[in-house]
Protein backbone atom coordinates (compact mmCIF):
# COMPACT_ATOMS: atom_id res chain seq x y z
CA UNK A 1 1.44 12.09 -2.09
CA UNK A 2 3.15 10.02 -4.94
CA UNK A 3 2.71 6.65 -5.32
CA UNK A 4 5.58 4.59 -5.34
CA UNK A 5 5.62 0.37 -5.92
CA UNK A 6 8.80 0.01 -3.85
CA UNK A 7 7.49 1.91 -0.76
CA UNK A 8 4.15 -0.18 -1.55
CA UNK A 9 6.09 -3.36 -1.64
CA UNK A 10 8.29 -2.63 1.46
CA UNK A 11 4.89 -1.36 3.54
CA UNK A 12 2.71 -4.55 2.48
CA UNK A 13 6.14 -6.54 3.32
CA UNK A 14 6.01 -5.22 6.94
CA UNK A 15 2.32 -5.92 7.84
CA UNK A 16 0.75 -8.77 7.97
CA UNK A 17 -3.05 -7.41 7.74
CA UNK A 18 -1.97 -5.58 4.42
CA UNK A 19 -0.26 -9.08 3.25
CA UNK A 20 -3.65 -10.68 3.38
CA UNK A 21 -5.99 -7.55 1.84
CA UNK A 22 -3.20 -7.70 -1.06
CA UNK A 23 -3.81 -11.62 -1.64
CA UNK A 24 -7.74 -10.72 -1.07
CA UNK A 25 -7.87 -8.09 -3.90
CA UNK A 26 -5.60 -9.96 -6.42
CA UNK A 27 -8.27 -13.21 -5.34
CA UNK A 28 -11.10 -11.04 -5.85
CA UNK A 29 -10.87 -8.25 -8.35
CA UNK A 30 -8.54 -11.24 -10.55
CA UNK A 31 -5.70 -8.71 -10.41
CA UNK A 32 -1.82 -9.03 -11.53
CA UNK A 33 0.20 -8.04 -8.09
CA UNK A 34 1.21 -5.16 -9.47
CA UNK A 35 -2.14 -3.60 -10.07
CA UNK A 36 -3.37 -4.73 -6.86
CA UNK A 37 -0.54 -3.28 -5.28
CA UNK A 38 -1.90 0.12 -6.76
CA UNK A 39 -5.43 -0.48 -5.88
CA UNK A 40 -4.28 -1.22 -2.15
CA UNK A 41 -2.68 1.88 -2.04
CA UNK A 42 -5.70 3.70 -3.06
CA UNK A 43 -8.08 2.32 -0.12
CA UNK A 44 -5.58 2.14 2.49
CA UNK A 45 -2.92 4.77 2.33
CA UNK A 46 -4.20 7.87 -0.09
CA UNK A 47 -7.83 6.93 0.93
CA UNK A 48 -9.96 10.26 1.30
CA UNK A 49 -8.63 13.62 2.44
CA UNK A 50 -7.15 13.08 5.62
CA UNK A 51 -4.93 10.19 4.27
CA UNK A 52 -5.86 6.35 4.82
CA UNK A 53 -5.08 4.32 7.83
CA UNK A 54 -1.41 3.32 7.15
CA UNK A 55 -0.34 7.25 4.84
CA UNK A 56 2.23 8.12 7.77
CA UNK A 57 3.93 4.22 7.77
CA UNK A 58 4.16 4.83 4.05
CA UNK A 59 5.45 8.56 4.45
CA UNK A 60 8.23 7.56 6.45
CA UNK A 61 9.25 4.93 3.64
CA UNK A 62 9.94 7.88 1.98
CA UNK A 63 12.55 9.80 4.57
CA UNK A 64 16.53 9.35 3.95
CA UNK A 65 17.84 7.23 5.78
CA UNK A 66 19.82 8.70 8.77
């Protein structure tokens, strides 16, 4: 799976719980947004072989629109 900032942007922009681990690891780790974006992406959606908690919300980002 490809990493994408929009579809990272637009997932974080949905949920609230990701809203606050983004501020959290920008806080923490003293991170520009956009590399905190990437780092959030790596724990929570590509996170380990079987995909992180929100992969499929962040596959679907990635369907054409019907």
């Amino acid at each position: 799976m490809k990493y994408y900032t929009s579809h990272m942007k637009k997932l974080v922009m949905q949920n609230e719980e990701l809203q606050k681990e983004l501020k959290r690891i920008m806080k923490e780790h003293d991170l520009e947004k956009s590399f905190a974006l990437k780092a959030l992406y790596h724990a929570e959606v590509a996170a380990g072989a079987s995909g992180g908690k929100y992969q499929d919300a962040y596959r679907e980002l990635d369907l054409p629109n019907r």
